[in-house]
PDB file of N, CA and C in Angstrom:
ATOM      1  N   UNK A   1      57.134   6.734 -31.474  1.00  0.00           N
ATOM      2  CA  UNK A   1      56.577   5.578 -32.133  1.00  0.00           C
ATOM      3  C   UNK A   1      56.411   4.419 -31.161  1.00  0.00           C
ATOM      4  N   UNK A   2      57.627   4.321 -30.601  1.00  0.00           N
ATOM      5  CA  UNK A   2      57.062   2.954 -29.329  1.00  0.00           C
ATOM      6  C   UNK A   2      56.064   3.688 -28.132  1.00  0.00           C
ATOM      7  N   UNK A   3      55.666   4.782 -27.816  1.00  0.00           N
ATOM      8  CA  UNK A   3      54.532   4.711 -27.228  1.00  0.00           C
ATOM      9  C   UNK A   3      53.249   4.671 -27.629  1.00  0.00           C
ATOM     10  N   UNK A   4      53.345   5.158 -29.285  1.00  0.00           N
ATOM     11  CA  UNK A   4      52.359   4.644 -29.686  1.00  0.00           C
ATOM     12  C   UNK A   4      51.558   3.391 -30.151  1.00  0.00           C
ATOM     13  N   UNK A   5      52.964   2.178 -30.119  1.00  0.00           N
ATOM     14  CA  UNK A   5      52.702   1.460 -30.307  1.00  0.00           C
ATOM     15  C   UNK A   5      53.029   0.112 -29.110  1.00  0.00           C
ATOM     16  N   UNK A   6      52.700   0.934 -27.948  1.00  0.00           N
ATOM     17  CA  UNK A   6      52.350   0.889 -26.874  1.00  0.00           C
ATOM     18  C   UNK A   6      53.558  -0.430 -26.278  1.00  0.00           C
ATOM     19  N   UNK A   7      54.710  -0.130 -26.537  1.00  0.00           N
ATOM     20  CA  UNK A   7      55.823  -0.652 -26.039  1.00  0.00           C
ATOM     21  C   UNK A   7      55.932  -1.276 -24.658  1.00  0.00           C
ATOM     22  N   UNK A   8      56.416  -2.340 -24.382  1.00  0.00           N
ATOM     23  CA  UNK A   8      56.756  -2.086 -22.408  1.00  0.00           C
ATOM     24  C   UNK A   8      58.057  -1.930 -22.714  1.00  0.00           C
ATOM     25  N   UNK A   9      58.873  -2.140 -23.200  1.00  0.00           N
ATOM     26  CA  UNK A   9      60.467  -1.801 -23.155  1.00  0.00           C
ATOM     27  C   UNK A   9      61.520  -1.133 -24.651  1.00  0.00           C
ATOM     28  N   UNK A  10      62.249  -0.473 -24.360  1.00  0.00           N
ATOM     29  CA  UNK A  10      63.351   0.107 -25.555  1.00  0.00           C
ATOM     30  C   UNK A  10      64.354  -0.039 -25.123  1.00  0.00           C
ATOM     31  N   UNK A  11      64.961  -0.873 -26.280  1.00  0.00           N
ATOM     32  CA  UNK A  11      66.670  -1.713 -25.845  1.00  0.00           C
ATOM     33  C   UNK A  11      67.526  -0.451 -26.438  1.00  0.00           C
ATOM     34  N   UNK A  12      68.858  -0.584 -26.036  1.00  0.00           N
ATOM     35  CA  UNK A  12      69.865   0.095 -26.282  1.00  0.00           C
ATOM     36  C   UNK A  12      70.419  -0.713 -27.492  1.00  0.00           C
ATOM     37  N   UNK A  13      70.653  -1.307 -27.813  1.00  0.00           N
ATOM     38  CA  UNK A  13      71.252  -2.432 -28.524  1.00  0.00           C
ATOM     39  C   UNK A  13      70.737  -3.386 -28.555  1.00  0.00           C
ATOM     40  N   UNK A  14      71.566  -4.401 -29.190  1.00  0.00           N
ATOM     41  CA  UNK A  14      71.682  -6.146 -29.690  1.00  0.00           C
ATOM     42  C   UNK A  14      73.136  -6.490 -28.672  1.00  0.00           C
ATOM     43  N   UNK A  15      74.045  -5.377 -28.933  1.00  0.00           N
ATOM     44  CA  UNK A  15      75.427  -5.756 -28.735  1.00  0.00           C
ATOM     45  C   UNK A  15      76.194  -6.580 -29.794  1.00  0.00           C
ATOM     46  N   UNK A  16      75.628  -6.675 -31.083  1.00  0.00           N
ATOM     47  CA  UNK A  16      76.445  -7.970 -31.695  1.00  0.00           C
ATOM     48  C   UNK A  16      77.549  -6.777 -32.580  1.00  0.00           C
ATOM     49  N   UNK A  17      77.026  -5.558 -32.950  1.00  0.00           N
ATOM     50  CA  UNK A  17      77.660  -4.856 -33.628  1.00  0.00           C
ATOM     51  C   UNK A  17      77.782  -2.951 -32.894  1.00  0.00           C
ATOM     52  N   UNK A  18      78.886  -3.026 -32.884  1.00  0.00           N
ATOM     53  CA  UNK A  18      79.123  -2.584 -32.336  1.00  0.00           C
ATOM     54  C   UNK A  18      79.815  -2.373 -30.746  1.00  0.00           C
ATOM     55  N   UNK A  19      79.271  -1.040 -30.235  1.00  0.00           N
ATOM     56  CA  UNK A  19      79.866  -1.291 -28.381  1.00  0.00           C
ATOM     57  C   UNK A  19      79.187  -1.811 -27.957  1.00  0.00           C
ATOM     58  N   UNK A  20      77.491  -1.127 -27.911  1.00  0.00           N
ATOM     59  CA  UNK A  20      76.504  -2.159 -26.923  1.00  0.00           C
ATOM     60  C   UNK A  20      76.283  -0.755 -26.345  1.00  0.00           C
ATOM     61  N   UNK A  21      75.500  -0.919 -24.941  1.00  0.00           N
ATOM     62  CA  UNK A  21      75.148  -0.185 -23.877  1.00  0.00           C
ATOM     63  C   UNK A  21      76.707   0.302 -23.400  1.00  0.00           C
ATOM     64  N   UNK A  22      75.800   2.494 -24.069  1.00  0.00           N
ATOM     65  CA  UNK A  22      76.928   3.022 -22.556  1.00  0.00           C
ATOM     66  C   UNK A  22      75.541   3.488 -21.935  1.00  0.00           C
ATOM     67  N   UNK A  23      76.123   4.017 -20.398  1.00  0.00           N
ATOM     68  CA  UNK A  23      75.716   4.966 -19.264  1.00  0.00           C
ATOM     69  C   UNK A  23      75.047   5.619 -20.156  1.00  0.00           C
ATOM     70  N   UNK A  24      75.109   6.752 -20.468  1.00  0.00           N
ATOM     71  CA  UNK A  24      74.884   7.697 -20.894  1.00  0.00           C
ATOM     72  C   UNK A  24      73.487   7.291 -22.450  1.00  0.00           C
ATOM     73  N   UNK A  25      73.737   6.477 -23.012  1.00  0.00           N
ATOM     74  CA  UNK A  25      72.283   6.020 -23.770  1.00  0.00           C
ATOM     75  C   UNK A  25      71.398   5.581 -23.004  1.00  0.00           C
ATOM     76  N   UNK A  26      71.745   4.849 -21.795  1.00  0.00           N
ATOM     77  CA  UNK A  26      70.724   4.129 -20.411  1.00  0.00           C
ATOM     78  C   UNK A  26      69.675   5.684 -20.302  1.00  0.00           C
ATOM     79  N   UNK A  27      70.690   6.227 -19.585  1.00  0.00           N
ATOM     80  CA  UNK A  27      70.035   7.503 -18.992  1.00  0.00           C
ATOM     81  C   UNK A  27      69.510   8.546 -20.082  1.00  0.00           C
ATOM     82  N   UNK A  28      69.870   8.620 -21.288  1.00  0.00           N
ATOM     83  CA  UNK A  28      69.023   9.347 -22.116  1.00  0.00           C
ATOM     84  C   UNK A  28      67.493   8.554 -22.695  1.00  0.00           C
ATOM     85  N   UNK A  29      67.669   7.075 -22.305  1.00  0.00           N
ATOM     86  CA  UNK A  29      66.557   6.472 -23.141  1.00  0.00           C
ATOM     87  C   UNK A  29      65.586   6.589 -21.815  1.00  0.00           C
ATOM     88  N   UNK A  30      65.874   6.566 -20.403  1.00  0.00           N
ATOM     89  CA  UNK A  30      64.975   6.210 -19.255  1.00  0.00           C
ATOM     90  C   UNK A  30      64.592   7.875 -19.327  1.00  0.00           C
ATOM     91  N   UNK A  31      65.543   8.971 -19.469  1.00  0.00           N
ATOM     92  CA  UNK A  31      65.105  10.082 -19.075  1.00  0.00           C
ATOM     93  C   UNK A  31      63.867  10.301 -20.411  1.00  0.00           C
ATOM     94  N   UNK A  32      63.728   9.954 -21.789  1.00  0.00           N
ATOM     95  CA  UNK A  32      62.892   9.878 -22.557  1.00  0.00           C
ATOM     96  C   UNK A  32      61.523   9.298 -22.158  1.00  0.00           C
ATOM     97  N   UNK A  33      61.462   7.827 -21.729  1.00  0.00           N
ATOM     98  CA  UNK A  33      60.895   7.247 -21.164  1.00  0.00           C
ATOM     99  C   UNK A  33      59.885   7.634 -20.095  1.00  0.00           C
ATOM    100  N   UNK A  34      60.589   8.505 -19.303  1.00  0.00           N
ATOM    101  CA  UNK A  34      59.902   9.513 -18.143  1.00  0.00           C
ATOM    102  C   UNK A  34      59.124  10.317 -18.370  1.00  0.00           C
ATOM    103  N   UNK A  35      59.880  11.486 -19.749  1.00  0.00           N
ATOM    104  CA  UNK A  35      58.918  12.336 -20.515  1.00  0.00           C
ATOM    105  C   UNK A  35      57.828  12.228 -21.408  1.00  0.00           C
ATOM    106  N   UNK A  36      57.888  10.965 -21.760  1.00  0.00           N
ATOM    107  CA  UNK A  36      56.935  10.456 -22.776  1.00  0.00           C
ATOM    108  C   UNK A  36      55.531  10.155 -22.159  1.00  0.00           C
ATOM    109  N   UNK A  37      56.276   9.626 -20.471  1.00  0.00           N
ATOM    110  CA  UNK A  37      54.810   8.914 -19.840  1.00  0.00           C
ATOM    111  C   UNK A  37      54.124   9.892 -19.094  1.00  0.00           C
ATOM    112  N   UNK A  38      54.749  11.384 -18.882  1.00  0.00           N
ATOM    113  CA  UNK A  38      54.142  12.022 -18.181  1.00  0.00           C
ATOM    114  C   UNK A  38      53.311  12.917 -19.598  1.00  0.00           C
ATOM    115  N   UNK A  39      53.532  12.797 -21.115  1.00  0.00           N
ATOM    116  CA  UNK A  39      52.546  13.007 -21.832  1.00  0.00           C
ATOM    117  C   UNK A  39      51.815  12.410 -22.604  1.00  0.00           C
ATOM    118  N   UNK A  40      51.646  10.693 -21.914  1.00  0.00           N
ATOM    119  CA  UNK A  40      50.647  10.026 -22.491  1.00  0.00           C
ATOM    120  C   UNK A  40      49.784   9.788 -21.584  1.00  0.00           C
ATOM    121  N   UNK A  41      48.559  10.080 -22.360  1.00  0.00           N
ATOM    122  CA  UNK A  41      46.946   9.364 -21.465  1.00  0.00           C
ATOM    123  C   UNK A  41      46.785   8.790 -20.595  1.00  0.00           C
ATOM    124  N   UNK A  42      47.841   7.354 -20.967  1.00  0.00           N
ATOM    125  CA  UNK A  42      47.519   6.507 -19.700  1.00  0.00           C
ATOM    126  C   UNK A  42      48.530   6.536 -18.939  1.00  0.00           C
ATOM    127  N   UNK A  43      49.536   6.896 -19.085  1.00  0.00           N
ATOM    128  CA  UNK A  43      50.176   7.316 -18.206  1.00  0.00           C
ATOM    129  C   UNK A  43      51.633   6.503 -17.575  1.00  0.00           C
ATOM    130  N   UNK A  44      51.483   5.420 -18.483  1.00  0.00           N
ATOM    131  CA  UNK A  44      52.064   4.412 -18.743  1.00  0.00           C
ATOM    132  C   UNK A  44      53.781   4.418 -19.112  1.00  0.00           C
ATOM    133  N   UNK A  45      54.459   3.980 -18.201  1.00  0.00           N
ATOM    134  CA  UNK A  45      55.948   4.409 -18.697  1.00  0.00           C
ATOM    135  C   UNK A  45      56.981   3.150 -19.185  1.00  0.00           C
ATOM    136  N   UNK A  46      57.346   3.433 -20.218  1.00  0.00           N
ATOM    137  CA  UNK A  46      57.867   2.315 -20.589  1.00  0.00           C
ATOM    138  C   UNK A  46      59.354   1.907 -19.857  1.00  0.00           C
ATOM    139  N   UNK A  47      60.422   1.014 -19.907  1.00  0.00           N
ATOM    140  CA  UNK A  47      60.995   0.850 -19.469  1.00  0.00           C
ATOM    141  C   UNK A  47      62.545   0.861 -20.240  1.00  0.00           C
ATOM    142  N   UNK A  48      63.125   0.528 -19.565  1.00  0.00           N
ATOM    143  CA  UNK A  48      65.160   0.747 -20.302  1.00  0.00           C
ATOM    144  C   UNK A  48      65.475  -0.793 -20.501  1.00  0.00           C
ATOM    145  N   UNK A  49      65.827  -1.788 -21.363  1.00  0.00           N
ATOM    146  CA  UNK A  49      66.240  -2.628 -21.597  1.00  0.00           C
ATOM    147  C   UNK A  49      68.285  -2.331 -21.905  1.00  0.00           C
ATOM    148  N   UNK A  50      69.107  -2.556 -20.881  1.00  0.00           N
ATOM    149  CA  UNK A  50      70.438  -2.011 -21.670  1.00  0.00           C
ATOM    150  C   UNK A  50      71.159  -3.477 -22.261  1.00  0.00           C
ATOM    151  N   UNK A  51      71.725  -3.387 -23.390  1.00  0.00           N
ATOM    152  CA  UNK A  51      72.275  -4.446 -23.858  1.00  0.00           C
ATOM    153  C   UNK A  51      73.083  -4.546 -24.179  1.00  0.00           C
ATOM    154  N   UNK A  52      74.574  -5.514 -24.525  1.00  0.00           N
ATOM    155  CA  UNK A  52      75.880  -4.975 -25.292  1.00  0.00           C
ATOM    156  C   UNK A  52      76.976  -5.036 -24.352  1.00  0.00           C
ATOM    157  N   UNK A  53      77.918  -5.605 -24.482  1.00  0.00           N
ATOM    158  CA  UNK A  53      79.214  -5.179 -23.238  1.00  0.00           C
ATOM    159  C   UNK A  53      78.527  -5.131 -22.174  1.00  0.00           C
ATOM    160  N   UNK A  54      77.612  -5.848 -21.778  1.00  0.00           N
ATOM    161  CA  UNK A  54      77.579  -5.803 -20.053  1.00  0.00           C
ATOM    162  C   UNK A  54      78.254  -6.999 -19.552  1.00  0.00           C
ATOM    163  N   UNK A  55      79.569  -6.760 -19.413  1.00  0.00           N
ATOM    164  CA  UNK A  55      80.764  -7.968 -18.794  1.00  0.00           C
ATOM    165  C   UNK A  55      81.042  -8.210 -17.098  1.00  0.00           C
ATOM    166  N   UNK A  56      80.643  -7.474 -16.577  1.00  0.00           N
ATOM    167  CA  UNK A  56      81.194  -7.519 -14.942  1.00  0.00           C
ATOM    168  C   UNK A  56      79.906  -7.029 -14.069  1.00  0.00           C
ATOM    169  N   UNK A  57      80.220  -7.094 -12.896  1.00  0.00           N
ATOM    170  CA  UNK A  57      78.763  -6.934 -11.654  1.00  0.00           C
ATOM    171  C   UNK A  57      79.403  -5.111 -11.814  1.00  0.00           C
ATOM    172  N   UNK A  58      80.434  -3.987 -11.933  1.00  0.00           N
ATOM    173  CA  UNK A  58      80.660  -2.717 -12.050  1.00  0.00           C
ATOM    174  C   UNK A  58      79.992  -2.280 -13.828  1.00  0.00           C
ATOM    175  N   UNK A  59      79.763  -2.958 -14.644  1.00  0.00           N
ATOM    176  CA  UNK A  59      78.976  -2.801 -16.092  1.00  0.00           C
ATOM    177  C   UNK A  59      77.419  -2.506 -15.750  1.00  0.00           C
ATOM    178  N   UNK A  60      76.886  -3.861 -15.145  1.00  0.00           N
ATOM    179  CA  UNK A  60      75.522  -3.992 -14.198  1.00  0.00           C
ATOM    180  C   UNK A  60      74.828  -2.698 -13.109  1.00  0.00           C
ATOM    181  N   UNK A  61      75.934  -2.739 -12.623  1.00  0.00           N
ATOM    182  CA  UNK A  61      75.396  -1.337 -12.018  1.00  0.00           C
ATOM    183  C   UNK A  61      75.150  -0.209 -12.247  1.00  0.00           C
ATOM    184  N   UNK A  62      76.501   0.217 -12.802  1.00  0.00           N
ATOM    185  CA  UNK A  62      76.128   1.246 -14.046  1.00  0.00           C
ATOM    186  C   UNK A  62      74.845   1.327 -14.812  1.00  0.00           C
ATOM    187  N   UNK A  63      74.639   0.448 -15.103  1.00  0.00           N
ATOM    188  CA  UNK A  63      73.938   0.325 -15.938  1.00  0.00           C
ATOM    189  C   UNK A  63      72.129  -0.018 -15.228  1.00  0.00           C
ATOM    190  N   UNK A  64      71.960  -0.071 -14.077  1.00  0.00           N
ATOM    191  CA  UNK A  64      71.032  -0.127 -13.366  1.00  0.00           C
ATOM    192  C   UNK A  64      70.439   0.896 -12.557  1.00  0.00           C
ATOM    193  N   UNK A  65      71.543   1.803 -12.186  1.00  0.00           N
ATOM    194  CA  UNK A  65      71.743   2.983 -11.982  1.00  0.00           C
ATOM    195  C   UNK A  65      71.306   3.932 -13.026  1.00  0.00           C
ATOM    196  N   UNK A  66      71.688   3.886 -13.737  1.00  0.00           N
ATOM    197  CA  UNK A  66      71.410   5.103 -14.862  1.00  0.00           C
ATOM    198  C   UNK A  66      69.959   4.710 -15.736  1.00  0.00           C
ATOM    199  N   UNK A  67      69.197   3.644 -15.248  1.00  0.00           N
ATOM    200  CA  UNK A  67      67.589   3.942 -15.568  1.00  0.00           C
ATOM    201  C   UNK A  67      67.133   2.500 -15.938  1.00  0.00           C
ATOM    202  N   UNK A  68      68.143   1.613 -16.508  1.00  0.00           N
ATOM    203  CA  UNK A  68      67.787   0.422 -17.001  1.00  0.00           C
ATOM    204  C   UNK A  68      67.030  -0.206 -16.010  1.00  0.00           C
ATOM    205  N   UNK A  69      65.719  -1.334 -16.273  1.00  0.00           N
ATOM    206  CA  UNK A  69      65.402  -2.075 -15.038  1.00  0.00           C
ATOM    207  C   UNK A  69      65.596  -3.582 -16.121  1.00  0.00           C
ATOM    208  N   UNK A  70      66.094  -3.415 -17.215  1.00  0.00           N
ATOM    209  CA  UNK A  70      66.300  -5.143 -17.787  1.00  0.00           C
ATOM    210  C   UNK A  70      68.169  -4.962 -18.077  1.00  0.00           C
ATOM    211  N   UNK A  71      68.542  -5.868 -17.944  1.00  0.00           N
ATOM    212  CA  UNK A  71      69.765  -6.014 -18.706  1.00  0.00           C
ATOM    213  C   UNK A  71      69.897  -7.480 -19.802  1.00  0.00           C
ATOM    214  N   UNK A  72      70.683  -7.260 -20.525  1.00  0.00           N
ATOM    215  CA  UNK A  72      70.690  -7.860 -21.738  1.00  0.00           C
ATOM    216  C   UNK A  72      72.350  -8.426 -21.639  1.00  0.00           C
ATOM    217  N   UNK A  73      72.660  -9.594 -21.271  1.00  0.00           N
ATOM    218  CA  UNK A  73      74.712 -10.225 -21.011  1.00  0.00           C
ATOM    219  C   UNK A  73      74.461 -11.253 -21.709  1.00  0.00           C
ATOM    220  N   UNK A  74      75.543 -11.452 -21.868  1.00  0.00           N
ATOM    221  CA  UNK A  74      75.952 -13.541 -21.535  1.00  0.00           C
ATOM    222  C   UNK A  74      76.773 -13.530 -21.064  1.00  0.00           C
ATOM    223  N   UNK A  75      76.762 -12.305 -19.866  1.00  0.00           N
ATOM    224  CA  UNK A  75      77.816 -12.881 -18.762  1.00  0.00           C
ATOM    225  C   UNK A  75      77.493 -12.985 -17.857  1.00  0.00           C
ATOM    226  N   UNK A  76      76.082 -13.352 -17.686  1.00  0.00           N
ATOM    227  CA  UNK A  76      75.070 -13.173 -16.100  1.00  0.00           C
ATOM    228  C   UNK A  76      75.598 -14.160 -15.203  1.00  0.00           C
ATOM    229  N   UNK A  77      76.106 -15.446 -15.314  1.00  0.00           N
ATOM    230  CA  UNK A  77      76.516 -16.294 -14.674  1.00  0.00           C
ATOM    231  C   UNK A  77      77.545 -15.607 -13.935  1.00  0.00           C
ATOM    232  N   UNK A  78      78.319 -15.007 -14.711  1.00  0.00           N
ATOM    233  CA  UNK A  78      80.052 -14.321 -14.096  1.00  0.00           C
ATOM    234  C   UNK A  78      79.530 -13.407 -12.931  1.00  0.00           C
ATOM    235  N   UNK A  79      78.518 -12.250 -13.364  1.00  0.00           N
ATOM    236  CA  UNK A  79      78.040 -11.155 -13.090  1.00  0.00           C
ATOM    237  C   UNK A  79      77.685 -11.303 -11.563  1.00  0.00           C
ATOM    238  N   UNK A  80      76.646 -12.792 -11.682  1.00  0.00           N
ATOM    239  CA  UNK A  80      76.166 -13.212 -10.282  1.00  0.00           C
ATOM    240  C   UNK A  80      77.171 -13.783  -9.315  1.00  0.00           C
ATOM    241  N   UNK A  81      78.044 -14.407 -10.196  1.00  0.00           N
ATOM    242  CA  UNK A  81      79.561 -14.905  -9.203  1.00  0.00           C
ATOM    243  C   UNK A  81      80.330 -13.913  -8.718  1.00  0.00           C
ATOM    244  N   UNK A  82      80.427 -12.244  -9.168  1.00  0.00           N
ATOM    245  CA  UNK A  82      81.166 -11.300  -9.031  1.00  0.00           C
ATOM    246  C   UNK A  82      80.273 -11.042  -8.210  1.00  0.00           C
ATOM    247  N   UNK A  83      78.858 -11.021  -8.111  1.00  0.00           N
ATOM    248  CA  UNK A  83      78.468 -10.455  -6.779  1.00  0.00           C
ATOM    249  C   UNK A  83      78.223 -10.744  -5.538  1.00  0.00           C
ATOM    250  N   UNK A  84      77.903 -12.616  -5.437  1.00  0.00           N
ATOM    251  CA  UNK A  84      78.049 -13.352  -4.551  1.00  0.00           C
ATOM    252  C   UNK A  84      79.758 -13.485  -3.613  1.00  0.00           C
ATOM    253  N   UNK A  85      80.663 -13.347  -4.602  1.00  0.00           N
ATOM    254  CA  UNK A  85      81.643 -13.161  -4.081  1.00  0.00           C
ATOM    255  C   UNK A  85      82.066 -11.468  -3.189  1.00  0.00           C
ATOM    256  N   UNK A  86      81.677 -10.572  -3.749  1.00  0.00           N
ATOM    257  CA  UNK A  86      81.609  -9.319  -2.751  1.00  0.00           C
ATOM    258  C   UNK A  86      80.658  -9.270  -1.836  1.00  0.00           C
ATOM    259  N   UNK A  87      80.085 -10.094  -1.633  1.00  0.00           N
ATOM    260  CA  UNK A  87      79.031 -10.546  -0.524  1.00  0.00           C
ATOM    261  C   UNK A  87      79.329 -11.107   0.274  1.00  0.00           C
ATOM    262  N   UNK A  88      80.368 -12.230  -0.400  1.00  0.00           N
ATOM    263  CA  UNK A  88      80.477 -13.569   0.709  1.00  0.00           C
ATOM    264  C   UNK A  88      82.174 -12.890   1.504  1.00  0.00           C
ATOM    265  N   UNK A  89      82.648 -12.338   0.728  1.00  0.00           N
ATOM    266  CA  UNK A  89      84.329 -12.005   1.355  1.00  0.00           C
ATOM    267  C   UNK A  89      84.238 -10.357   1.480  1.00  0.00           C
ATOM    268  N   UNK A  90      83.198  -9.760   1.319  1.00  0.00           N
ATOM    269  CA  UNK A  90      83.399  -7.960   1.469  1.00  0.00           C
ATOM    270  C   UNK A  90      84.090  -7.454   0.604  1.00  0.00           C
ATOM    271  N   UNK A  91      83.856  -6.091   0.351  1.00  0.00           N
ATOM    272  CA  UNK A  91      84.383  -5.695  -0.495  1.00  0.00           C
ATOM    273  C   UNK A  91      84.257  -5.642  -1.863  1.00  0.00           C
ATOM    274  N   UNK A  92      84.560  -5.407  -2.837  1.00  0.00           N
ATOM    275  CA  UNK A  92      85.034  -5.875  -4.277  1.00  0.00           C
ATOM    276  C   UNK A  92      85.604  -7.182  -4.815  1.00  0.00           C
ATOM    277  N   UNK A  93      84.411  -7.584  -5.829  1.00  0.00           N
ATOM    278  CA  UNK A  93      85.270  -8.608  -6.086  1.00  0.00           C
ATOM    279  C   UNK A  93      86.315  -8.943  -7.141  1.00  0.00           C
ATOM    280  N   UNK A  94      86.610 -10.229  -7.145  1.00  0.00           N
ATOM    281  CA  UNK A  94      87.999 -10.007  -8.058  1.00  0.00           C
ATOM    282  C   UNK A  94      88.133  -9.412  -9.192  1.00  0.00           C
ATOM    283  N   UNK A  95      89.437  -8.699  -9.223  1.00  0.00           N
ATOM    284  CA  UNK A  95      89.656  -7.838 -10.882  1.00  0.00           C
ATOM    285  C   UNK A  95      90.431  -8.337 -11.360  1.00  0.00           C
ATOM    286  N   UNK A  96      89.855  -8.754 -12.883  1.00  0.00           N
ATOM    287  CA  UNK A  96      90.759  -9.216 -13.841  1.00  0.00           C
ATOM    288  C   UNK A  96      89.974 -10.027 -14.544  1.00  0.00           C
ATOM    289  N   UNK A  97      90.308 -11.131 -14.852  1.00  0.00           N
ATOM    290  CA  UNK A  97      89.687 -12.071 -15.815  1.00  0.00           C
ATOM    291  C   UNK A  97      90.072 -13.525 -14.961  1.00  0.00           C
ATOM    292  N   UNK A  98      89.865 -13.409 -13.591  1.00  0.00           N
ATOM    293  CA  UNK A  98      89.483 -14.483 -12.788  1.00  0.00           C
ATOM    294  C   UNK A  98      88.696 -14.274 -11.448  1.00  0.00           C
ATOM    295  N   UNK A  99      87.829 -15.438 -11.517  1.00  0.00           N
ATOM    296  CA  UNK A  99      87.111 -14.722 -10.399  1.00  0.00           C
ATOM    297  C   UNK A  99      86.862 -16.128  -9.706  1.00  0.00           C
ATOM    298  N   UNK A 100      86.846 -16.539  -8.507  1.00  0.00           N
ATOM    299  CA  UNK A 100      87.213 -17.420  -7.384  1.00  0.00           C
ATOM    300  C   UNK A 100      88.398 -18.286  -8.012  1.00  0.00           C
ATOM    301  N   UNK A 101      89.049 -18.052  -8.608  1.00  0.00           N
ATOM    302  CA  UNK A 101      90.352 -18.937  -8.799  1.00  0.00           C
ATOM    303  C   UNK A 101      89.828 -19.633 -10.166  1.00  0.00           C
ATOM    304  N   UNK A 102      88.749 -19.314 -10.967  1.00  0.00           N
ATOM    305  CA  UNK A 102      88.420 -20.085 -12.200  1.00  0.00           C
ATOM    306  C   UNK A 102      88.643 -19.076 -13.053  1.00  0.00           C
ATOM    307  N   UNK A 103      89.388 -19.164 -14.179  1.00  0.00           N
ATOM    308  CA  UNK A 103      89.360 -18.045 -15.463  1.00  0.00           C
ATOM    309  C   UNK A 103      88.572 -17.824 -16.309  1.00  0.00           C
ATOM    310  N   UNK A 104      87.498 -16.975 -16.329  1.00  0.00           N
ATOM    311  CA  UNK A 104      86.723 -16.395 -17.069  1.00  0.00           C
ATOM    312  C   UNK A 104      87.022 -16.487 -18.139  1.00  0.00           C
ATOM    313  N   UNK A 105      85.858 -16.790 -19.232  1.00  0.00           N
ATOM    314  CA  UNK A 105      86.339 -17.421 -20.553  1.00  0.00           C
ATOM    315  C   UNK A 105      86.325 -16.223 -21.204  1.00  0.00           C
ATOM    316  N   UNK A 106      87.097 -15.803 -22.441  1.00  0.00           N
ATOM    317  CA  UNK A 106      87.954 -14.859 -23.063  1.00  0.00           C
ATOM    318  C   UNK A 106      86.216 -14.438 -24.065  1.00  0.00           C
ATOM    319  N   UNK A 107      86.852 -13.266 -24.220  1.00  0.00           N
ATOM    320  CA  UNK A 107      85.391 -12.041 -25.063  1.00  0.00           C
ATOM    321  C   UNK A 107      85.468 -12.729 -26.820  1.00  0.00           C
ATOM    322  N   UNK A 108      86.212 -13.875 -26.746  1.00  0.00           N
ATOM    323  CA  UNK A 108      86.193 -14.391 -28.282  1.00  0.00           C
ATOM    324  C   UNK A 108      84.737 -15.022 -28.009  1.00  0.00           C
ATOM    325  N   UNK A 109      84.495 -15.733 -26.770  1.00  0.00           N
ATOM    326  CA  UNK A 109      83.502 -16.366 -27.520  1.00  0.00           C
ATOM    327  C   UNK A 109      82.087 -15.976 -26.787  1.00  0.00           C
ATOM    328  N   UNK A 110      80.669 -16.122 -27.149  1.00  0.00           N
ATOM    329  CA  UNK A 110      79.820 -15.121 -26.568  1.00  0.00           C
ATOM    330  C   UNK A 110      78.989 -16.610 -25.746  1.00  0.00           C
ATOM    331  N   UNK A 111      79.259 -17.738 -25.638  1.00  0.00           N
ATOM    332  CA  UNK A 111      79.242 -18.729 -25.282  1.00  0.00           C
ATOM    333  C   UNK A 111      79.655 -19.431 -23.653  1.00  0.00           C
ATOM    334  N   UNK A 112      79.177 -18.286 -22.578  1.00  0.00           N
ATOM    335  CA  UNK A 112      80.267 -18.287 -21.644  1.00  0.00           C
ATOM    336  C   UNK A 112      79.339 -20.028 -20.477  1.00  0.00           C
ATOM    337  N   UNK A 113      80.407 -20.965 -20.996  1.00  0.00           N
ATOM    338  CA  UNK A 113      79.905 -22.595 -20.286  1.00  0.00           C
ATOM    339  C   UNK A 113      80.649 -22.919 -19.265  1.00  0.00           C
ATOM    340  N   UNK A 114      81.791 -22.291 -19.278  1.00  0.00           N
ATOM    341  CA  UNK A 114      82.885 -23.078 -18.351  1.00  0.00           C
ATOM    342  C   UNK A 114      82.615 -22.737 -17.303  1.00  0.00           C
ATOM    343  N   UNK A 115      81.669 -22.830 -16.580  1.00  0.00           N
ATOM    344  CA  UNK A 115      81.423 -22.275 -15.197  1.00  0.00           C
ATOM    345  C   UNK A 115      82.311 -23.015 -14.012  1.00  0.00           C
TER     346      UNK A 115
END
């Protein structure tokens, strides 16, 4: 139905109910995605939107990896600080629920300001 109704993207979720985006729906919706465009006309392939629990720059990848080219957070601010920081000091960056010495605001609220 979304290629017929000539889609550019199919989300995994909302995330509000429920888990959200796993791996494994990424890669079944992109591997769909693939098959669909190699049997439509134009030839046209739609894309992976993943959404839901994407909390950390190791969620992101996953999840970029396995077919998605959109992601769907409200933790992109964190996401980009988790990756600037394994950039800027090597390595991995911090685990836990702090990341350069500021505490990441808690999964109560979907509101993430305290930057």
């Amino acid at each position: 139905m979304a290629v017929a109704a000539n889609f550019d993207f199919v989300k995994t979720s909302t995330g509000f109910n429920g888990h959200g985006a796993t791996e494994q729906d990424v890669r079944l919706m992109a591997a769909c995605c693939e098959k669909l465009a190699v049997g439509n006309a134009s030839g046209r392939k739609m894309q992976v939107k993943a959404s839901g629990g994407i909390r950390t720059i190791e969620d992101a990848t996953k999840m970029l990896e396995a077919g998605a080219s959109r992601l769907g957070t409200s933790g992109g601010v964190w996401i980009v600080k988790e990756g600037h920081e394994s950039v800027e000091y090597g390595g991995s960056p911090s685990s836990g629920s702090e990341t350069g010495g500021i505490v990441r605001p808690g999964l109560e609220t979907r509101l993430f300001t305290d930057y």
